[in-house]
PDB file of N, CA and C in Angstrom:
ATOM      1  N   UNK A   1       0.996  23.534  15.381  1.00  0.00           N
ATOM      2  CA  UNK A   1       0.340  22.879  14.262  1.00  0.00           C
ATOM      3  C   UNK A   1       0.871  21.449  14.124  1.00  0.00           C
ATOM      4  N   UNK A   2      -0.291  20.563  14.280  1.00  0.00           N
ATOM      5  CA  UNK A   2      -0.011  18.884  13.919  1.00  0.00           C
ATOM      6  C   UNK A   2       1.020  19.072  11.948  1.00  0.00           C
ATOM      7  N   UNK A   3       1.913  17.406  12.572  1.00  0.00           N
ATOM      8  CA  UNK A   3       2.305  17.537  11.176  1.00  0.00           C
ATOM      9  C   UNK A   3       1.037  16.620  10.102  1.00  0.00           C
ATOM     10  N   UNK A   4       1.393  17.422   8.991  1.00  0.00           N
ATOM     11  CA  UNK A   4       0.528  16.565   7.688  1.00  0.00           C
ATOM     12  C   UNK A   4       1.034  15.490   7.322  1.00  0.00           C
ATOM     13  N   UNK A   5       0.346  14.658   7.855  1.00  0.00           N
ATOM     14  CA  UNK A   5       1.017  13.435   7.322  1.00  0.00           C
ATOM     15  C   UNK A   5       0.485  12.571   5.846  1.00  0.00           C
ATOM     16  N   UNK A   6      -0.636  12.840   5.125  1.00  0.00           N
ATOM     17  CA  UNK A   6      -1.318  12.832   3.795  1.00  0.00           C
ATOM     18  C   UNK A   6      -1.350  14.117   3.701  1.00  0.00           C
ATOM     19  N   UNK A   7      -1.620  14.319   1.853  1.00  0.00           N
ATOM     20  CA  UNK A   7      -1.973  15.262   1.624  1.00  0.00           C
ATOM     21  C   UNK A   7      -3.504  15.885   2.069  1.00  0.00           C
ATOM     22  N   UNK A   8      -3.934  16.862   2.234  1.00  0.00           N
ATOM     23  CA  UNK A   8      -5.469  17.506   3.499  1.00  0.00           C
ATOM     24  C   UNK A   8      -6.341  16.390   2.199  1.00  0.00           C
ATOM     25  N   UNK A   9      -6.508  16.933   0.965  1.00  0.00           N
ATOM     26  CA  UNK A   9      -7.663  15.671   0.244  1.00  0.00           C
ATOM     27  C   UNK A   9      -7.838  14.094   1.064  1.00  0.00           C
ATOM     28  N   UNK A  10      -6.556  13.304   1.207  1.00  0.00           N
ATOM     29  CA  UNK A  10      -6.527  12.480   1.714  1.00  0.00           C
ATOM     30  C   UNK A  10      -6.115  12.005   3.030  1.00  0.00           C
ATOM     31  N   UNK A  11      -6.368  13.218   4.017  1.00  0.00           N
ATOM     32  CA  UNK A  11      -6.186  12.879   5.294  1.00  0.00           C
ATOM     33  C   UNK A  11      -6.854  11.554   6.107  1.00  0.00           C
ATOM     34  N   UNK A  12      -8.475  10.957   5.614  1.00  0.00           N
ATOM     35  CA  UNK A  12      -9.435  10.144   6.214  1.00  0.00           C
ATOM     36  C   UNK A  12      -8.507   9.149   5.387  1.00  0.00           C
ATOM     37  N   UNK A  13      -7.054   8.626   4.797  1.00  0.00           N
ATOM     38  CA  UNK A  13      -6.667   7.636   4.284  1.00  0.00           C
ATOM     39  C   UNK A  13      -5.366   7.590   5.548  1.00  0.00           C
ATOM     40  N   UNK A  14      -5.653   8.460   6.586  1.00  0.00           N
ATOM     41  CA  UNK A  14      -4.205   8.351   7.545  1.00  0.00           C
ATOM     42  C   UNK A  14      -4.563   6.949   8.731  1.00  0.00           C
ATOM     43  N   UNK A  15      -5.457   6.702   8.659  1.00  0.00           N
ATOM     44  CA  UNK A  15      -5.739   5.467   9.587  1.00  0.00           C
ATOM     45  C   UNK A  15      -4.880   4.287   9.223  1.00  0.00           C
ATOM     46  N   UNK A  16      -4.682   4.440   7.903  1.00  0.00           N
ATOM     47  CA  UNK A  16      -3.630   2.956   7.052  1.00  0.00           C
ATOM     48  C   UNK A  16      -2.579   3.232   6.776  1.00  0.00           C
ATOM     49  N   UNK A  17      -1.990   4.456   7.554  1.00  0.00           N
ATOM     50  CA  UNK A  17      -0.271   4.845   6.981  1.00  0.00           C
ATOM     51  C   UNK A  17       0.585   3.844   7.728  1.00  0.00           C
ATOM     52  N   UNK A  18       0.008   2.950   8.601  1.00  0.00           N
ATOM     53  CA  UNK A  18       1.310   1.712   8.736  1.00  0.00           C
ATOM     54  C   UNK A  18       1.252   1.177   7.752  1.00  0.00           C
ATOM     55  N   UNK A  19       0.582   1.195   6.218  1.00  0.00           N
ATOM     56  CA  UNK A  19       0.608   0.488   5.169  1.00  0.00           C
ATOM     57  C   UNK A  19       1.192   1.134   4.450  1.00  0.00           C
ATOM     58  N   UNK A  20       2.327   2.100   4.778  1.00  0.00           N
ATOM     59  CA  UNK A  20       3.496   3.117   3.646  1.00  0.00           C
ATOM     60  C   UNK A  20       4.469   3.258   3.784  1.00  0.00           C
ATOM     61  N   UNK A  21       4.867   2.110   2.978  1.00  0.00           N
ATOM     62  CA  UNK A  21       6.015   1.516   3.195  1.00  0.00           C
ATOM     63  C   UNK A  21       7.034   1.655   2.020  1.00  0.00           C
ATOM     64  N   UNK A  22       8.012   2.433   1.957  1.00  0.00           N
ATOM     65  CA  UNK A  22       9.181   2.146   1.286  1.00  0.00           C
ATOM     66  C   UNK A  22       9.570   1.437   0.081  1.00  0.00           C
ATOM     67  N   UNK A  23       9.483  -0.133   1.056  1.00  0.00           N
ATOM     68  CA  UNK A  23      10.381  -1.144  -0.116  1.00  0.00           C
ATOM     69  C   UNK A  23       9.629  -2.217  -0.078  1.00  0.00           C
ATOM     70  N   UNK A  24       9.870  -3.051  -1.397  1.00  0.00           N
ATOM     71  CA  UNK A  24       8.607  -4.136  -1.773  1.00  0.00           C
ATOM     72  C   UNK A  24       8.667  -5.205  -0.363  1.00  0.00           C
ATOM     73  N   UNK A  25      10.330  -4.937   0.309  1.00  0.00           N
ATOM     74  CA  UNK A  25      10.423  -6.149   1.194  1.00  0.00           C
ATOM     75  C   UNK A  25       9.309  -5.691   2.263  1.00  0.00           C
ATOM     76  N   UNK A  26       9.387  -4.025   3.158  1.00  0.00           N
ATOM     77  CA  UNK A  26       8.851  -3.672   4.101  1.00  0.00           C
ATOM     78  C   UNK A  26       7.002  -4.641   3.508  1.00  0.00           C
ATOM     79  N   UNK A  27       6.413  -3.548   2.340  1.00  0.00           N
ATOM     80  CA  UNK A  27       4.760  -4.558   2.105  1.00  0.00           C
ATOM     81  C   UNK A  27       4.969  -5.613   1.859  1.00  0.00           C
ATOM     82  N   UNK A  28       6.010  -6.828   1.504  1.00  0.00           N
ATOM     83  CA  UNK A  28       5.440  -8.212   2.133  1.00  0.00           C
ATOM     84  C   UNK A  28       5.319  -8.290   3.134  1.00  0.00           C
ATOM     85  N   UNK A  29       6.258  -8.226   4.073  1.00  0.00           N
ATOM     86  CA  UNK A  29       6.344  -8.169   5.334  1.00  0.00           C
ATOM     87  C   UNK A  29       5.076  -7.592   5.758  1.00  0.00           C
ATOM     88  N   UNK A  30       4.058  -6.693   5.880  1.00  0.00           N
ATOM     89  CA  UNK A  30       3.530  -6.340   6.203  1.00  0.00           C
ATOM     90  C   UNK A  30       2.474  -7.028   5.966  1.00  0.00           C
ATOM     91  N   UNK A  31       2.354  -7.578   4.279  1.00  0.00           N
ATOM     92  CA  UNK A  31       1.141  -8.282   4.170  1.00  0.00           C
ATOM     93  C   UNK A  31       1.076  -9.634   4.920  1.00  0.00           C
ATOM     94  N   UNK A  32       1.995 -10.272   5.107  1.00  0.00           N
ATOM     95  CA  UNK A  32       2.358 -11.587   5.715  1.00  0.00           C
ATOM     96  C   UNK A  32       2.112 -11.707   6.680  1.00  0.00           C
ATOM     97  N   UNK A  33       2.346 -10.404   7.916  1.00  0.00           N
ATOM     98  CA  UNK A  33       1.836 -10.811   9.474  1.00  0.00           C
ATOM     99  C   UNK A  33       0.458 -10.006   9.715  1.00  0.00           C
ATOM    100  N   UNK A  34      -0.257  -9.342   8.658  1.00  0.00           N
ATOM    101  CA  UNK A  34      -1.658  -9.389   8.602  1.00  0.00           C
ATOM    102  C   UNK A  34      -2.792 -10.015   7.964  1.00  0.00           C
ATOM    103  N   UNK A  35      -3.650 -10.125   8.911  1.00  0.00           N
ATOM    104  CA  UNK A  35      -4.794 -10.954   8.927  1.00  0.00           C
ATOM    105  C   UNK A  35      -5.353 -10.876   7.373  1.00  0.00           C
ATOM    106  N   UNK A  36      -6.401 -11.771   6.672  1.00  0.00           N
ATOM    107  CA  UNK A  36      -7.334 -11.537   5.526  1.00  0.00           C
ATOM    108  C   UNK A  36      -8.088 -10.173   5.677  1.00  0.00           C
ATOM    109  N   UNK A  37      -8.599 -10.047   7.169  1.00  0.00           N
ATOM    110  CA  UNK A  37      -8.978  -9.268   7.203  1.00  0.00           C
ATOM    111  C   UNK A  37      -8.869  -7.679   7.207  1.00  0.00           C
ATOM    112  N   UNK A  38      -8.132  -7.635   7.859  1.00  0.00           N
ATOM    113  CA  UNK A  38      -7.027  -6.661   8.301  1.00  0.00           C
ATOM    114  C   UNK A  38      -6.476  -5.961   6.275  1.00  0.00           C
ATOM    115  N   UNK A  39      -6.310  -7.046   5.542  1.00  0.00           N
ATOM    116  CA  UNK A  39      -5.939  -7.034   4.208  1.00  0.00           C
ATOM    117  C   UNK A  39      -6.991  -6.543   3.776  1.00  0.00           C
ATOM    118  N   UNK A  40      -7.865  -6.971   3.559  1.00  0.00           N
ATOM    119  CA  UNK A  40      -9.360  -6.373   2.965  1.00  0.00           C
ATOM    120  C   UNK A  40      -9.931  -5.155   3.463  1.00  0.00           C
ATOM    121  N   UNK A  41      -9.741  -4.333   4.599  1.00  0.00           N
ATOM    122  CA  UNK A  41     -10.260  -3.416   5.060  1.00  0.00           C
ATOM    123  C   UNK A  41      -9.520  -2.310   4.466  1.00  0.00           C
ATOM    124  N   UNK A  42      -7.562  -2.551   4.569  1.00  0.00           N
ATOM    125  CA  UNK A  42      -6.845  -1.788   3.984  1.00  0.00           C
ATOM    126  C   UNK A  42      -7.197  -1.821   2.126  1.00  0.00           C
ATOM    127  N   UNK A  43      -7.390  -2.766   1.779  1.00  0.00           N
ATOM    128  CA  UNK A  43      -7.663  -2.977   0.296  1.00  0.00           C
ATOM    129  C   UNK A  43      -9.041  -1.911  -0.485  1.00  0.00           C
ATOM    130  N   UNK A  44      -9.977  -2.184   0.318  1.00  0.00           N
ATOM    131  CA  UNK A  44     -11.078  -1.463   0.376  1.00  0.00           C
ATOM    132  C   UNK A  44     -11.015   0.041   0.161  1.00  0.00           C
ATOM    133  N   UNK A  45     -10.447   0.133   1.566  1.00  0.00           N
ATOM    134  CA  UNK A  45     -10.512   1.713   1.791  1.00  0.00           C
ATOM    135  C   UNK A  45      -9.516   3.000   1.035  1.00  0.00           C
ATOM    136  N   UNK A  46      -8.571   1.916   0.314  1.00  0.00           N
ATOM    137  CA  UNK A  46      -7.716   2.738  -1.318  1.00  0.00           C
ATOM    138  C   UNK A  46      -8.493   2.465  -2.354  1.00  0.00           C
ATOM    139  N   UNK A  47      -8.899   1.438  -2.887  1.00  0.00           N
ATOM    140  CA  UNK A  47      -9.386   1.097  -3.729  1.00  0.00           C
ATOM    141  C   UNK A  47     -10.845   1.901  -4.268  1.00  0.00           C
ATOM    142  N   UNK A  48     -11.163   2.331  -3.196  1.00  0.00           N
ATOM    143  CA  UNK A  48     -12.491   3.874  -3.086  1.00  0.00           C
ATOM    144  C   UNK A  48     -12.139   4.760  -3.428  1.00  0.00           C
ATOM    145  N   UNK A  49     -10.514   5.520  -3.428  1.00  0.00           N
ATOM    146  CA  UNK A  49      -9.932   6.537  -3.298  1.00  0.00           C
ATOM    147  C   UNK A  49      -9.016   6.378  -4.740  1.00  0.00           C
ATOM    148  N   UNK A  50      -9.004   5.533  -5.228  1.00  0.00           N
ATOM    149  CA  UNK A  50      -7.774   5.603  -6.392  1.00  0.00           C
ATOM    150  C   UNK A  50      -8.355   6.290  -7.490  1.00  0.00           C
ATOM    151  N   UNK A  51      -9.672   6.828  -8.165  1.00  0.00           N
ATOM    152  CA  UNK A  51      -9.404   7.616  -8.627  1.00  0.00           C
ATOM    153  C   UNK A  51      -9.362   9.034  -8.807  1.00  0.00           C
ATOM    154  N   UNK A  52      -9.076   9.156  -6.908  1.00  0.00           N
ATOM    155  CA  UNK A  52      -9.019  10.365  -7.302  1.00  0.00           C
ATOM    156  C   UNK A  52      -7.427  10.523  -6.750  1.00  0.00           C
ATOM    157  N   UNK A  53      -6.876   9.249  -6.002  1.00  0.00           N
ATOM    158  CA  UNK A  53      -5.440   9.344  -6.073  1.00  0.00           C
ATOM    159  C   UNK A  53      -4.660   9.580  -7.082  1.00  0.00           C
ATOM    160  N   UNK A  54      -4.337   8.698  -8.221  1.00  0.00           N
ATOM    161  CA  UNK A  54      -3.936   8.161  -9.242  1.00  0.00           C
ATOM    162  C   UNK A  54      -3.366   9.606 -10.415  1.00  0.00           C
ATOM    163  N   UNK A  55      -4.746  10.603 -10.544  1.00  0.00           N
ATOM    164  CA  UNK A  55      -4.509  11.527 -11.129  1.00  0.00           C
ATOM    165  C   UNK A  55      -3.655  12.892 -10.203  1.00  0.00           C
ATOM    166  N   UNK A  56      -4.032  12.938  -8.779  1.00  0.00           N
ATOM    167  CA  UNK A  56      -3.253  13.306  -7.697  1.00  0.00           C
ATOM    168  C   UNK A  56      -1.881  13.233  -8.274  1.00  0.00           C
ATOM    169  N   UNK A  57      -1.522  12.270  -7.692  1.00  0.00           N
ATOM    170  CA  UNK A  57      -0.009  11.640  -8.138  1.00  0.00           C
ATOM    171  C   UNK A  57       0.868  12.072  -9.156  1.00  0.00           C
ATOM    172  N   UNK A  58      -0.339  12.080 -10.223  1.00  0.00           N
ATOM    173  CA  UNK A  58       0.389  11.841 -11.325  1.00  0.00           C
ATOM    174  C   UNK A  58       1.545  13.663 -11.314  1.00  0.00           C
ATOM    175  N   UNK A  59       0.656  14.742 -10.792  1.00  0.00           N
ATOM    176  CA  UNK A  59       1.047  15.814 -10.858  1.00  0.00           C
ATOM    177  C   UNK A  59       2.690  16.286 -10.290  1.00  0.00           C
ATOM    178  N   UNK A  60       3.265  15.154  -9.996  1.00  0.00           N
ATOM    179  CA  UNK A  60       4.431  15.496  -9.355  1.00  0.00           C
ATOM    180  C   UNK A  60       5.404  14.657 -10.463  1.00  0.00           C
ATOM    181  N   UNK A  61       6.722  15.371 -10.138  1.00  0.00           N
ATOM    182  CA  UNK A  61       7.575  14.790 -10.552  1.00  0.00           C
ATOM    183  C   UNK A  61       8.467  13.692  -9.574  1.00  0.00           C
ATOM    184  N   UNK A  62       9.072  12.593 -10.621  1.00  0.00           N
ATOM    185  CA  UNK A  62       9.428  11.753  -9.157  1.00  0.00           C
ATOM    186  C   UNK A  62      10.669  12.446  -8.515  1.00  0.00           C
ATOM    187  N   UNK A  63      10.974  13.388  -9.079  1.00  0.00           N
ATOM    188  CA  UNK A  63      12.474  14.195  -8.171  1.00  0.00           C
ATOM    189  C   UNK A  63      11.749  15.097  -7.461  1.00  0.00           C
ATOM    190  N   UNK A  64      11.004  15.740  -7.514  1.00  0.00           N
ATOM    191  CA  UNK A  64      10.001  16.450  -6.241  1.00  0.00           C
ATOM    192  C   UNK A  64       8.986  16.143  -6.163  1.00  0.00           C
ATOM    193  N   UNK A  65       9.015  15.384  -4.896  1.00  0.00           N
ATOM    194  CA  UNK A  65       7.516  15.243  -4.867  1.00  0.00           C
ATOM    195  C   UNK A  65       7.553  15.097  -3.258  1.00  0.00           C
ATOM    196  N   UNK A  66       6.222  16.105  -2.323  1.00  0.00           N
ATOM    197  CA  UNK A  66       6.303  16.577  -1.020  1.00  0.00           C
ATOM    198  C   UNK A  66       6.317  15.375   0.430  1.00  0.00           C
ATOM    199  N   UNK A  67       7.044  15.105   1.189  1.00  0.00           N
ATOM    200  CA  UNK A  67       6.702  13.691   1.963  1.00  0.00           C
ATOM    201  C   UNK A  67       5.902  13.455   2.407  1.00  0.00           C
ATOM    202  N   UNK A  68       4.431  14.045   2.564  1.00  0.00           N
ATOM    203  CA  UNK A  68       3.009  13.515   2.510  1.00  0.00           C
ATOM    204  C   UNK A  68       2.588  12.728   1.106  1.00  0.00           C
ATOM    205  N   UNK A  69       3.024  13.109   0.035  1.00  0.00           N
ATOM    206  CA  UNK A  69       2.607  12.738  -1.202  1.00  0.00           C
ATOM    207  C   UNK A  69       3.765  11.674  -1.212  1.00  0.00           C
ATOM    208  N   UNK A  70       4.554  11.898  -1.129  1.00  0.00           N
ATOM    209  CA  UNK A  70       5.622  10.221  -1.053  1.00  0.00           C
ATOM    210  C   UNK A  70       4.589   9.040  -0.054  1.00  0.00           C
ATOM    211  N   UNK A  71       4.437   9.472   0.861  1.00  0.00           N
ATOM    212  CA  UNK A  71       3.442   8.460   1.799  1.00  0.00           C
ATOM    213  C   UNK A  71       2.187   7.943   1.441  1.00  0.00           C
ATOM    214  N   UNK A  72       1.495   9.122   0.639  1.00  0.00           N
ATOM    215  CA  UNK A  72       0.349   8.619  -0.224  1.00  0.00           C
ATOM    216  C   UNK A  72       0.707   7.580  -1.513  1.00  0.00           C
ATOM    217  N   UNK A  73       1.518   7.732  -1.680  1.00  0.00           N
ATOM    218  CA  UNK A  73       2.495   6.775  -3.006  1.00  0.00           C
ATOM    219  C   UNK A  73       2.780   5.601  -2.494  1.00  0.00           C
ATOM    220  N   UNK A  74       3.542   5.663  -1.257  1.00  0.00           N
ATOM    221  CA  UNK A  74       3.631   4.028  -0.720  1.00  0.00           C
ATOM    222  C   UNK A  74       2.268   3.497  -0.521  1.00  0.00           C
ATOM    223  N   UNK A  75       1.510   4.295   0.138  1.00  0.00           N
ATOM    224  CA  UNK A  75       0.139   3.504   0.623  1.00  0.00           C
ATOM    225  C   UNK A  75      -0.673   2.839  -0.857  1.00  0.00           C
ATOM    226  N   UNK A  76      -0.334   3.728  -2.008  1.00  0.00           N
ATOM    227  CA  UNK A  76      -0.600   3.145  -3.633  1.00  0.00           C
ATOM    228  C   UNK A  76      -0.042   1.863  -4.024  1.00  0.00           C
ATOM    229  N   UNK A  77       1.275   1.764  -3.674  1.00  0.00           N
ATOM    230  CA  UNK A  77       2.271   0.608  -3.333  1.00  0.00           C
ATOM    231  C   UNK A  77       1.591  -0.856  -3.489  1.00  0.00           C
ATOM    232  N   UNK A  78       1.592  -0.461  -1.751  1.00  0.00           N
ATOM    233  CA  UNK A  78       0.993  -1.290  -0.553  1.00  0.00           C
ATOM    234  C   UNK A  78      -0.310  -2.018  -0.926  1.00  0.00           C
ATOM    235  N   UNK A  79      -1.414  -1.163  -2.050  1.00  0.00           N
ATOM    236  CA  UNK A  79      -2.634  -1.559  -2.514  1.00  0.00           C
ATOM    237  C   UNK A  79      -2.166  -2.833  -3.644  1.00  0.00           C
ATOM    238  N   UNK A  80      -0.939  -1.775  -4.384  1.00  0.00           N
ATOM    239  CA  UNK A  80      -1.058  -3.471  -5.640  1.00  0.00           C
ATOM    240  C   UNK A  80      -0.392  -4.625  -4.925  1.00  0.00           C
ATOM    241  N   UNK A  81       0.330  -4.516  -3.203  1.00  0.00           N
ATOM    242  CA  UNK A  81       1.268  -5.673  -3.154  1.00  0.00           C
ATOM    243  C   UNK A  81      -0.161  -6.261  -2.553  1.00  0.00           C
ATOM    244  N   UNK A  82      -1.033  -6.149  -1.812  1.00  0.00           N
ATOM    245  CA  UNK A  82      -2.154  -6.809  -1.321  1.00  0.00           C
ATOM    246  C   UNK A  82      -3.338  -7.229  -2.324  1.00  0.00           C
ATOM    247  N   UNK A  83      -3.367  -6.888  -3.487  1.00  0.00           N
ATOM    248  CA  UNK A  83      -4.667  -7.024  -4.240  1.00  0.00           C
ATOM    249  C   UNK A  83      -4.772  -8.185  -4.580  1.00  0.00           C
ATOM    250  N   UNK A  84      -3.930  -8.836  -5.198  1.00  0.00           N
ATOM    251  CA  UNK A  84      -3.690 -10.527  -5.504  1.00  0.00           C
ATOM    252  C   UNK A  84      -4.450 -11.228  -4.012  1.00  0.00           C
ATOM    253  N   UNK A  85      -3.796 -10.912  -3.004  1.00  0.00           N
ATOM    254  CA  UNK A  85      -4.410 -11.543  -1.661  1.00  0.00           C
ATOM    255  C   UNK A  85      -5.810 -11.414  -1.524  1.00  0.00           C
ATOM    256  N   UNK A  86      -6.417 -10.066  -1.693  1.00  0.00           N
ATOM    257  CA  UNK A  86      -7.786  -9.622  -1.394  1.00  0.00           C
ATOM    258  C   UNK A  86      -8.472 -10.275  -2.939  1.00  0.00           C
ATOM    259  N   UNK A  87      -8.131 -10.218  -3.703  1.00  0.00           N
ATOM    260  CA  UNK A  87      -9.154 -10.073  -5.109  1.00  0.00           C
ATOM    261  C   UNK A  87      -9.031 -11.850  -5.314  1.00  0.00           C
ATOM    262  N   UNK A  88      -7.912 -12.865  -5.348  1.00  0.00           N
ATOM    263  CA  UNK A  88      -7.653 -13.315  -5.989  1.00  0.00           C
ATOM    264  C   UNK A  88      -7.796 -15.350  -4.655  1.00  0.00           C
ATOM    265  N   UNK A  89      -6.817 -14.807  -3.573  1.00  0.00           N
ATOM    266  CA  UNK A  89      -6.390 -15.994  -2.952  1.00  0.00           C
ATOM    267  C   UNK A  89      -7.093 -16.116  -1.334  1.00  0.00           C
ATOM    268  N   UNK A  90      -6.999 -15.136  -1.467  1.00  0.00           N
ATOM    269  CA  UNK A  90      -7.902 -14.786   0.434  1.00  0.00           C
ATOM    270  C   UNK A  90      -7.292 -15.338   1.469  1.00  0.00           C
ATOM    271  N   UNK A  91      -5.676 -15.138   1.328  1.00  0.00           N
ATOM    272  CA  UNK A  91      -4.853 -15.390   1.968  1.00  0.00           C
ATOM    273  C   UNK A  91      -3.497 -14.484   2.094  1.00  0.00           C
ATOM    274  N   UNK A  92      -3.024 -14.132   3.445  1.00  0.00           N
ATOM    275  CA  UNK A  92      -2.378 -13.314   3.027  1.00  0.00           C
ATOM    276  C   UNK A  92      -0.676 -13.561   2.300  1.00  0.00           C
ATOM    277  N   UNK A  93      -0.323 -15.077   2.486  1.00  0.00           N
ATOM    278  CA  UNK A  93       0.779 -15.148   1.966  1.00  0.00           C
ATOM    279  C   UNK A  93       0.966 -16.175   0.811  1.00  0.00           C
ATOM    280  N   UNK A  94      -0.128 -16.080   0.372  1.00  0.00           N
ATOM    281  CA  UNK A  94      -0.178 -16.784  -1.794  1.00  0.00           C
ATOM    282  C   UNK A  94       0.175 -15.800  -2.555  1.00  0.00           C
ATOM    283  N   UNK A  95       0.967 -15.445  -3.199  1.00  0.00           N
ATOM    284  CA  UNK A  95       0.665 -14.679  -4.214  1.00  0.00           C
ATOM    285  C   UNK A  95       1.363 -15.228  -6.204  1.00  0.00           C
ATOM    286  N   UNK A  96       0.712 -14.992  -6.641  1.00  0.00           N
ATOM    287  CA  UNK A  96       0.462 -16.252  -7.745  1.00  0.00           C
ATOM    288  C   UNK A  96       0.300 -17.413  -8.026  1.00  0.00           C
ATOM    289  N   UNK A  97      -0.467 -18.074  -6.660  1.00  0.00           N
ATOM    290  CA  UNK A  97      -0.429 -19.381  -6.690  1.00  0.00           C
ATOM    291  C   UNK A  97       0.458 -20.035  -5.951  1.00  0.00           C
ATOM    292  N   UNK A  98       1.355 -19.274  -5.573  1.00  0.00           N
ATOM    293  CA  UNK A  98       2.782 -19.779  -4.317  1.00  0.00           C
ATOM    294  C   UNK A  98       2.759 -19.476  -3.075  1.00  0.00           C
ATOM    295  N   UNK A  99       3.121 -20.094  -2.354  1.00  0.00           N
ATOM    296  CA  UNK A  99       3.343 -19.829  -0.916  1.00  0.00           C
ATOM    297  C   UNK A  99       4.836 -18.772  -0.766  1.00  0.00           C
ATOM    298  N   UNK A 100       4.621 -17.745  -0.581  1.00  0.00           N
ATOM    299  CA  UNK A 100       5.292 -16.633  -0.465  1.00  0.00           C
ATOM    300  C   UNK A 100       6.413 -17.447   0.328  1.00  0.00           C
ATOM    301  N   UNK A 101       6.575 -18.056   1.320  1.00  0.00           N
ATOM    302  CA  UNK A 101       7.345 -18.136   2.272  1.00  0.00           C
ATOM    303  C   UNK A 101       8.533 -19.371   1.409  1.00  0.00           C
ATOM    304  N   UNK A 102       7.522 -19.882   0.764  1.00  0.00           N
ATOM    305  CA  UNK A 102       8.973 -20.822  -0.491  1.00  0.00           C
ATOM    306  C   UNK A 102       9.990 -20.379  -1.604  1.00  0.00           C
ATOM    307  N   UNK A 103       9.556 -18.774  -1.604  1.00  0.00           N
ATOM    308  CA  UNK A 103      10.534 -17.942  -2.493  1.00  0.00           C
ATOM    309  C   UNK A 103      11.440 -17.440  -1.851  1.00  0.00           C
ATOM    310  N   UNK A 104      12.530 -17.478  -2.014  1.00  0.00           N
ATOM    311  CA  UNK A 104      13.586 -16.929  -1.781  1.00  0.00           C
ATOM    312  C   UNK A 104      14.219 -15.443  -2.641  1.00  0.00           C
ATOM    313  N   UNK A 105      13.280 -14.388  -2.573  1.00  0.00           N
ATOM    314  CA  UNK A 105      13.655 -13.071  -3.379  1.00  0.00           C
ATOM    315  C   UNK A 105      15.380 -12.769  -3.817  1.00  0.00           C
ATOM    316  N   UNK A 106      15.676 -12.379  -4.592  1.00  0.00           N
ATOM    317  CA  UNK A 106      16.992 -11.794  -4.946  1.00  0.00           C
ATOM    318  C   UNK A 106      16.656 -10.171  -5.046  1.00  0.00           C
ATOM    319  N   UNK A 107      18.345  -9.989  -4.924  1.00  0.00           N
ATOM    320  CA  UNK A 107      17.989  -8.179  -4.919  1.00  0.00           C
ATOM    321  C   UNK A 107      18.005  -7.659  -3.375  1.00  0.00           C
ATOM    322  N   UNK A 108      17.251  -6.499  -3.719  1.00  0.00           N
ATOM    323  CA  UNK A 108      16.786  -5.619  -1.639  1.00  0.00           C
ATOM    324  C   UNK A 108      18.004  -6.205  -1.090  1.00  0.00           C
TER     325      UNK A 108
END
């Protein structure tokens, strides 16, 4: 038996699990060396699915919760670190009006 890597509801969301990522640093990083496009396709194809993610989710606690459903959570992540890009700048490394690459993050 293949492993589950989404939960079975959201298996047709496993094409974008390089977009489930961990830590806010891993989705910049991720948003930064992908295309507008590449951004918008991933943006899209959660953004169809959130409500029936959202209430999904909600059913777990954050001390248990199964590592398909942790992965579906990053890929939730991954949607708000890209939405500014897709909705807002149409670029992948603006986000509020800044050039991502002139901030210097603290923290991580």
């Amino acid at each position: 038996m293949s492993e589950q890597h989404l939960p079975a509801a959201f298996q047709d969301l496993e094409p974008w699990l390089a977009w489930s990522l961990a830590t806010e640093r891993e989705r910049s990083t991720k948003r930064h060396a992908s295309t507008i496009a590449e951004i918008k396709a991933f943006y899209e194809a959660m953004l169809a699915r959130m409500d029936e993610i959202l209430p999904y989710l909600e059913q777990f606690s954050p001390d248990d919760v199964p590592p398909e459903t942790k992965r579906l959570f990053y890929l939730t992540l991954s949607l708000a670190e890209v939405a500014p890009a897709a909705e807002l700048y149409g670029q992948p490394s603006v986000v509020d009006g800044f050039d991502v690459f002139r901030f210097t993050p603290g923290g991580e």
